[in-house]
Protein backbone atom coordinates (compact mmCIF):
# COMPACT_ATOMS: atom_id res chain seq x y z
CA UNK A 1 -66.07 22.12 -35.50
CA UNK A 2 -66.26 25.82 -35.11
CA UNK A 3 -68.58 25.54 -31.76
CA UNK A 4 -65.51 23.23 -30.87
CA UNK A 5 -62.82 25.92 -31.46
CA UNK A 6 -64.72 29.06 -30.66
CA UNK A 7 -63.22 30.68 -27.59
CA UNK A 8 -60.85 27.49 -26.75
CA UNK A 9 -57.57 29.27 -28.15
CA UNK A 10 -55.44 27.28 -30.64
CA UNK A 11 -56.09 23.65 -30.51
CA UNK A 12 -53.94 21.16 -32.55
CA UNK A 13 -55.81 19.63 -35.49
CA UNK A 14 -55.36 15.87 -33.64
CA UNK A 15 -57.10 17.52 -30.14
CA UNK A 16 -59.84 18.81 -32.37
CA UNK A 17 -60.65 15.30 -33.98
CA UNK A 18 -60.35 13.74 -30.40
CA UNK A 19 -62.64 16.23 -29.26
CA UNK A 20 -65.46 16.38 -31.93
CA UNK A 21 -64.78 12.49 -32.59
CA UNK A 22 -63.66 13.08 -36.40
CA UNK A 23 -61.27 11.24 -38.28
CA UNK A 24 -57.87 13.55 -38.52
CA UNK A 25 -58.23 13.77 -42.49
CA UNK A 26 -61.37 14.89 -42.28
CA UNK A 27 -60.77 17.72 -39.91
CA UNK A 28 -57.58 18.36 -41.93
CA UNK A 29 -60.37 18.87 -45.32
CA UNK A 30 -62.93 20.63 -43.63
CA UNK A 31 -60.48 22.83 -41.77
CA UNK A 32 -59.21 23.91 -44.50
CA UNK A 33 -62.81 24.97 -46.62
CA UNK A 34 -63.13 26.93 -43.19
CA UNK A 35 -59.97 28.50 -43.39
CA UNK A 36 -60.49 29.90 -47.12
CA UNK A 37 -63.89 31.13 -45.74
CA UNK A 38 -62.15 33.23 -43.14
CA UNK A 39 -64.08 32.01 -40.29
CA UNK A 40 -60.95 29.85 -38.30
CA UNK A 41 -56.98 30.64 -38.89
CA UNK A 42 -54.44 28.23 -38.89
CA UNK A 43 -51.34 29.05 -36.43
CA UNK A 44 -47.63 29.05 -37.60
CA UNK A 45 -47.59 26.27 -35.13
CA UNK A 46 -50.17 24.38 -37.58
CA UNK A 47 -53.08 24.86 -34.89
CA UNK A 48 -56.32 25.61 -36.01
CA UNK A 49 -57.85 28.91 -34.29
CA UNK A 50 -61.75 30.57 -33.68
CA UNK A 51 -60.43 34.33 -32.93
CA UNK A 52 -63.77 36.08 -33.85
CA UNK A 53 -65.76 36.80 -31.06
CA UNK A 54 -69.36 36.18 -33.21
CA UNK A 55 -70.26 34.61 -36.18
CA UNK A 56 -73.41 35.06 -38.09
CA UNK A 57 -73.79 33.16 -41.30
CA UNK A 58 -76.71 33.63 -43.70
CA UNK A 59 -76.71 31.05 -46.64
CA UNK A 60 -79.18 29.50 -48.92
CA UNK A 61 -79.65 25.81 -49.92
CA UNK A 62 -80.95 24.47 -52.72
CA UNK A 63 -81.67 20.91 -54.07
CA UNK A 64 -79.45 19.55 -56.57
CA UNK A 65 -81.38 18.61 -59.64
C-alpha cells in the first residue's frame, strides 16, 4: 500500500483498492493504522497521501506464544 502511494500524489481510497486489488474496507483499516503511524496523511479531500520522500522502518517480530 505504501509502495502504491509513494510518489503518486493523493489517490482516493477506492483508486488505491483498484490499484493494489484490496477490498475498500480493508484499505479504509489499514490506512488508517498507517495514518496513526505517521507514514501516509489523509487529505481534507479524504485522499490518502505518501509525502515523505524515504522511509526506513526497523521493527522486530516475535512469535506469539
Amino acid at each position: 500500500m505504501i509502495h502504491a502511494l509513494h510518489g503518486a500524489g493523493e489517490v482516493p481510497v477506492r483508486e488505491l483498492a483498484r490499484r493494489i486489488g484490496r477490498h475498500v474496507k480493508r484499505v479504509h483499516e489499514d490506512a488508517s493504522v498507517l495514518v496513526a503511524l505517521g507514514l501516509i496523511e489523509r487529505t481534507e479531500r479524504g485522499g490518502l497521501l505518501c509525502s515523505h520522500d524515504d522511509i526506513h522502518v526497523d521493527m522486530h517480530l516475535r512469535h506469539a506464544a
